[in-house]
Protein backbone atom coordinates (compact mmCIF):
# COMPACT_ATOMS: atom_id res chain seq x y z
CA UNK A 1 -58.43 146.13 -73.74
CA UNK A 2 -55.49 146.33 -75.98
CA UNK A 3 -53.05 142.99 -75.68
CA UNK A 4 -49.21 144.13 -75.63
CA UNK A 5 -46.39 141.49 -76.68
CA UNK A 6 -43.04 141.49 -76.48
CA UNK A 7 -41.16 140.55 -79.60
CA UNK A 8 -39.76 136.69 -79.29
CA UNK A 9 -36.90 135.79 -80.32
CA UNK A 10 -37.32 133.41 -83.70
CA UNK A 11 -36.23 129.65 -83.81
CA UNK A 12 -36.67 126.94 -86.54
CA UNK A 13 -38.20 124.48 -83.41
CA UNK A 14 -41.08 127.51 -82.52
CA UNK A 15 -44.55 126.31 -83.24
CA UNK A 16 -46.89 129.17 -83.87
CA UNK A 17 -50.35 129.34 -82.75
CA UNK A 18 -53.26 132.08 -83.85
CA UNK A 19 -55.56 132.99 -80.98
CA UNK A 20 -59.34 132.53 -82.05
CA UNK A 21 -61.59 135.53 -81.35
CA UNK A 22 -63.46 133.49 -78.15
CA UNK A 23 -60.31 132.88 -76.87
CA UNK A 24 -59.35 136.65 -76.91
CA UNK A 25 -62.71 137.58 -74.99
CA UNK A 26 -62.10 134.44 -72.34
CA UNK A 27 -58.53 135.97 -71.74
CA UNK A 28 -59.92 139.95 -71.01
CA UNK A 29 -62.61 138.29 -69.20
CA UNK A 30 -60.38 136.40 -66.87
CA UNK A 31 -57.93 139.41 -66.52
CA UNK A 32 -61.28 141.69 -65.78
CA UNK A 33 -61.55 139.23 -62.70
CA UNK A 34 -57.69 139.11 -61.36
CA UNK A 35 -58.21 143.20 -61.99
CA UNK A 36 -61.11 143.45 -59.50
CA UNK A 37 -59.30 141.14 -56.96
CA UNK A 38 -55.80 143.02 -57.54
CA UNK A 39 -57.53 146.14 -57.47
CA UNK A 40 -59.17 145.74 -54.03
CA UNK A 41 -55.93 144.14 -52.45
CA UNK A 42 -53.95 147.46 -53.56
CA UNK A 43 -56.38 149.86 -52.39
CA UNK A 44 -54.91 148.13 -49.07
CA UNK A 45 -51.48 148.87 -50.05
CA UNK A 46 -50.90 144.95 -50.71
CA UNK A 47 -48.68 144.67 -53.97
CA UNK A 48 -49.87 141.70 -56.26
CA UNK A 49 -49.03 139.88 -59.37
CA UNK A 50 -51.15 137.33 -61.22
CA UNK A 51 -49.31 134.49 -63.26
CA UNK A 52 -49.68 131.82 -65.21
CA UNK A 53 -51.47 131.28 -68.52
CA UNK A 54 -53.67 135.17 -67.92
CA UNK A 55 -50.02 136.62 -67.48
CA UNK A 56 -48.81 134.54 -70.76
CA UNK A 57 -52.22 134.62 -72.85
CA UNK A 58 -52.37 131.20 -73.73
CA UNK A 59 -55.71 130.67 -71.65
CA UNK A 60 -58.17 128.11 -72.01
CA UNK A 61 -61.55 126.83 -70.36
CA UNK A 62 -59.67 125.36 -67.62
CA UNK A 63 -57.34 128.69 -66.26
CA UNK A 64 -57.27 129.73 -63.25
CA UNK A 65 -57.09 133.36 -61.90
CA UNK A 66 -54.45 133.05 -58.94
CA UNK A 67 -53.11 136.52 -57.77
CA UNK A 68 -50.09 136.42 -55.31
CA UNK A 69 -48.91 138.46 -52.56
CA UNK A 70 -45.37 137.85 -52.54
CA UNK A 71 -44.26 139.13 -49.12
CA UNK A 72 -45.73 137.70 -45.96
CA UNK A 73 -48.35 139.85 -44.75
CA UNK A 74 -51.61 140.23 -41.87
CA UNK A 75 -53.84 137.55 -43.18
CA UNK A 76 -56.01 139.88 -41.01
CA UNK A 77 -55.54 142.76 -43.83
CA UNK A 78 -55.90 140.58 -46.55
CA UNK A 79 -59.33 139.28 -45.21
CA UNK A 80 -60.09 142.86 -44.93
CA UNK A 81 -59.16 144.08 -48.01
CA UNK A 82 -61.54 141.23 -49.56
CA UNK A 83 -64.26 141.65 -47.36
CA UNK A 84 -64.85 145.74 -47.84
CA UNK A 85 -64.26 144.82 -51.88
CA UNK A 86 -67.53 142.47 -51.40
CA UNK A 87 -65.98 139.14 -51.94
CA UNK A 88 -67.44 136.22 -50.94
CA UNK A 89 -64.40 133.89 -49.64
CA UNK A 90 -65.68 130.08 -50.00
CA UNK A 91 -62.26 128.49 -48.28
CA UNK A 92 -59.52 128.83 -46.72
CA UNK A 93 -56.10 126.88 -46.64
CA UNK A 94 -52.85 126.09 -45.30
CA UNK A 95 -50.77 124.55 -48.34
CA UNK A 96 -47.40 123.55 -47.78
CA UNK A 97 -46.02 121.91 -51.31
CA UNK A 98 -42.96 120.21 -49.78
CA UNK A 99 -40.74 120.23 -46.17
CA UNK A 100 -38.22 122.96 -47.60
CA UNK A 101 -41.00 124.92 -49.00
CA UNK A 102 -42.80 128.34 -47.56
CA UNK A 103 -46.09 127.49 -45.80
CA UNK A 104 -48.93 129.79 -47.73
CA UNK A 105 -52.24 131.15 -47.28
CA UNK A 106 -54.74 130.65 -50.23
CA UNK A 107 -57.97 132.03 -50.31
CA UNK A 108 -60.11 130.92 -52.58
CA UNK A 109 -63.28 132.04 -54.34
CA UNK A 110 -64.57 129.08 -56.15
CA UNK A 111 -63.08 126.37 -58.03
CA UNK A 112 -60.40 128.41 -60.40
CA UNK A 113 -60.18 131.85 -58.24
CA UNK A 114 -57.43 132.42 -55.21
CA UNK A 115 -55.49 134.83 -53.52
CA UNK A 116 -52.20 133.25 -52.06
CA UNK A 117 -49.36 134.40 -49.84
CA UNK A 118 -46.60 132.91 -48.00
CA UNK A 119 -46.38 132.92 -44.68
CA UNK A 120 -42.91 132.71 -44.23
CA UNK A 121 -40.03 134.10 -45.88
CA UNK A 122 -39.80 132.23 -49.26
CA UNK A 123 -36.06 131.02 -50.87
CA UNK A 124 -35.04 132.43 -54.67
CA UNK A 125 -36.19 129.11 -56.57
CA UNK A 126 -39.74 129.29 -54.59
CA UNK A 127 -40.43 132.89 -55.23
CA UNK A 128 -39.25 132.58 -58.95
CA UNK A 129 -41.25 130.15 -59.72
CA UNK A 130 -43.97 132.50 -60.64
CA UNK A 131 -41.80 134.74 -63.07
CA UNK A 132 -40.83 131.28 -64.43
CA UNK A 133 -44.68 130.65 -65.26
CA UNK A 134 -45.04 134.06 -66.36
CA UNK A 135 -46.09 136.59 -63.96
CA UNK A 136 -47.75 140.45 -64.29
CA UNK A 137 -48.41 143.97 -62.20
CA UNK A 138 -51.78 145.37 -61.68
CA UNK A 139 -49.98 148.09 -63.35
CA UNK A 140 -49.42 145.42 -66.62
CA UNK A 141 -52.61 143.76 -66.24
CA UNK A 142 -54.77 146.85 -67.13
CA UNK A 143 -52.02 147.75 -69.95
CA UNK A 144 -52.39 144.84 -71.83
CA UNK A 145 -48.94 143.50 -71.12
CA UNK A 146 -48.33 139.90 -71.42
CA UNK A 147 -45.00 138.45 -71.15
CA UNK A 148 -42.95 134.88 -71.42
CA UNK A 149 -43.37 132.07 -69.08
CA UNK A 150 -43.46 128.22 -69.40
CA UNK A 151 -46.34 126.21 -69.35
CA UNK A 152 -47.05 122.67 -67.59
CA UNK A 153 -46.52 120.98 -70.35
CA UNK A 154 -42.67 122.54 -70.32
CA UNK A 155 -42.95 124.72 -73.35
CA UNK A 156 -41.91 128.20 -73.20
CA UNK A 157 -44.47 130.42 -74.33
CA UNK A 158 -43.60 133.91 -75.66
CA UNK A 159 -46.85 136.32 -77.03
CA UNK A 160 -47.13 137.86 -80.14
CA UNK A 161 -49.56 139.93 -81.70
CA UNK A 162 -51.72 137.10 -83.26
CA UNK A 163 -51.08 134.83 -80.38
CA UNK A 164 -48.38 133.26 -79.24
CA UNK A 165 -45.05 131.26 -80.10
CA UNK A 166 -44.18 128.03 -78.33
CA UNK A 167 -41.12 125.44 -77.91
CA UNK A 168 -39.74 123.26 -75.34
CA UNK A 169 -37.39 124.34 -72.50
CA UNK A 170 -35.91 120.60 -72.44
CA UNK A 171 -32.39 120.74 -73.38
CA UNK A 172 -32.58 124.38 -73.74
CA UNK A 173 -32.56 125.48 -69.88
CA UNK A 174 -30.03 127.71 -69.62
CA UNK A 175 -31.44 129.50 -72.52
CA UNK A 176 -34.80 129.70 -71.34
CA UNK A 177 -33.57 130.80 -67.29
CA UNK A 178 -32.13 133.81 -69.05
CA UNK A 179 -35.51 134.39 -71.46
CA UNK A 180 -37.25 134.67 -68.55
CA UNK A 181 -34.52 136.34 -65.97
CA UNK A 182 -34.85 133.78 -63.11
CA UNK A 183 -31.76 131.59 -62.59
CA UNK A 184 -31.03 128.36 -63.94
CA UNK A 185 -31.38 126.53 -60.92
CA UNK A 186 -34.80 127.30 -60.73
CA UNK A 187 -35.70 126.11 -64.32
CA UNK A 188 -33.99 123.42 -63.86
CA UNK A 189 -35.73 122.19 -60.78
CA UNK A 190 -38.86 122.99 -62.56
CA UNK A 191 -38.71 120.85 -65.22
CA UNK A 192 -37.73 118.16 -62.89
CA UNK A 193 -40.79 118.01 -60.79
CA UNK A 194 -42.87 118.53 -63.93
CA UNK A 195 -41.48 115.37 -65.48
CA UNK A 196 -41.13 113.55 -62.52
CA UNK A 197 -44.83 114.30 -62.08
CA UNK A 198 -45.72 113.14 -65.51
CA UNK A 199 -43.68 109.62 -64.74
CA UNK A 200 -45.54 109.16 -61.12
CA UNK A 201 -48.40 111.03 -61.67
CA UNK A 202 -49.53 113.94 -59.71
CA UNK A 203 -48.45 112.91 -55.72
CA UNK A 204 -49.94 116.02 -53.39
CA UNK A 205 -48.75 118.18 -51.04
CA UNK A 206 -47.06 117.65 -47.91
CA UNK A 207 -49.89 119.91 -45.76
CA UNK A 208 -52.96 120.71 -46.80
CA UNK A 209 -55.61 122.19 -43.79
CA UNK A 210 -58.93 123.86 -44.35
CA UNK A 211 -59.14 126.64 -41.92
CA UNK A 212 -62.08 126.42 -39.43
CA UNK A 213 -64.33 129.64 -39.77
CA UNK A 214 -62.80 131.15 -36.10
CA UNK A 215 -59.39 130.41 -36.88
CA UNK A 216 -56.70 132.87 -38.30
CA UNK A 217 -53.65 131.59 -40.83
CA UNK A 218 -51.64 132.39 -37.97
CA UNK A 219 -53.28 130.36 -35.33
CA UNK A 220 -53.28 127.61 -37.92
CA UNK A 221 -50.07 127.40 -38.48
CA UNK A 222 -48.80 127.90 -34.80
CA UNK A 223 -50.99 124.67 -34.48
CA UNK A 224 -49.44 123.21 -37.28
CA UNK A 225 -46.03 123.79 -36.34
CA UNK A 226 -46.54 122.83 -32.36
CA UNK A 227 -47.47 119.32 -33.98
CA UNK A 228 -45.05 119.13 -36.54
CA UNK A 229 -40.86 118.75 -36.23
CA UNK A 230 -40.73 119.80 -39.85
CA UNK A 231 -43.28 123.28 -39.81
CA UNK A 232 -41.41 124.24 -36.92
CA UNK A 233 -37.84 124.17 -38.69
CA UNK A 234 -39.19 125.23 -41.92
CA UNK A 235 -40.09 128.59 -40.22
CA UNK A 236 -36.47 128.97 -38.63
């Protein structure tokens, strides 16, 4: 597979770092995975991205291969679309991060592997959240392309040939909102739950449910919201 990056801009404050050759394999390994998911939610007519570190390049041992669906769908045709690709679903959730946040759907494979959608129609600083992680097309993945996103650790990560080049987006938001074409409100509420994570340590989610084996997303979350003042204005 042949990696495409776009040029970055330079900077004194950019820290370079040279991908090893094991790192290059783990990284067309993982996007050889998000392909075969992508692939088999497309042949359904479901559009998806992947994001994070596999859209950026900067993987490691630890990423994760999350493909989104960024329009509510069927979960019905999702479940489909995985179940005539061959595979094997090991959970399913409701996650709702906060109150003002879209419920979602995730999916997930094993450990590091998930397909996610929302459920309900999802505001501008929810939905570009994933362009400002870095996010990619099927279309992208299987040319190569990676592109510019920030990491958790709140450093903007643009790819190069070699690797990548990274600095911090702290003190340089506006700058890095129009890097990465999302608005500034949205970086800027990033790096405030990042850091207010890092100060109070990681807190949860305000609804997390495991799906029982007979029940849809959409039963679920009828449930959910019949039990629950703030599901039920969330999907107003």
């Amino acid at each position: 597979m042949i990696l495409v990056a776009a040029k970055p801009r330079k900077h004194a404050e950019y820290k370079e770092v040279v991908y090893s050759s094991a790192r290059w394999a783990l990284l067309g390994a993982l996007r050889e995975k998000a392909a075969r998911i992508m692939t088999a939610l497309e042949g359904f007519r479901l559009r998806t991205l992947v994001h994070g570190s596999i859209a950026r390049g900067d993987v490691n041992k630890n990423s994760d291969v999350d493909v989104f669906i960024a329009e509510p769908q069927s979960s019905f045709l999702v479940e489909t679309a995985l179940e005539k690709a061959g595979l094997p679903v090991n959970a399913r959730l409701l996650i709702q991060a906060t109150p003002n946040y879209a419920m979602k759907a995730y999916i997930e494979f094993d450990a590091g592997t998930s397909v996610s959608f929302p459920l309900m129609h999802m505001r501008r600083v929810e939905r570009e959240f994933y362009k400002f992680g870095g996010e990619v097309n099927l279309n992208q993945l299987k040319a190569g392309v990676r592109v510019a996103g920030v990491d958790k650790r709140l450093m903007l990560i643009e790819p190069t040939t070699k690797g990548h080049l990274e600095s911090s987006v702290i003190g340089c938001e506006e700058a890095a909102a129009k890097r990465l074409g999302v608005s500034a409100e949205t970086v800027l509420d990033r790096v405030h739950a990042l850091l207010k994570r890092d100060e109070v340590g990681r807190t949860g989610v305000f609804v997390k449910r495991e799906l029982a084996s007979d029940e849809t997303f959409e039963m679920a979350l009828k449930k959910l919201a019949d039990e629950n003042p703030a599901v039920r204005r969330r999907m107003r």
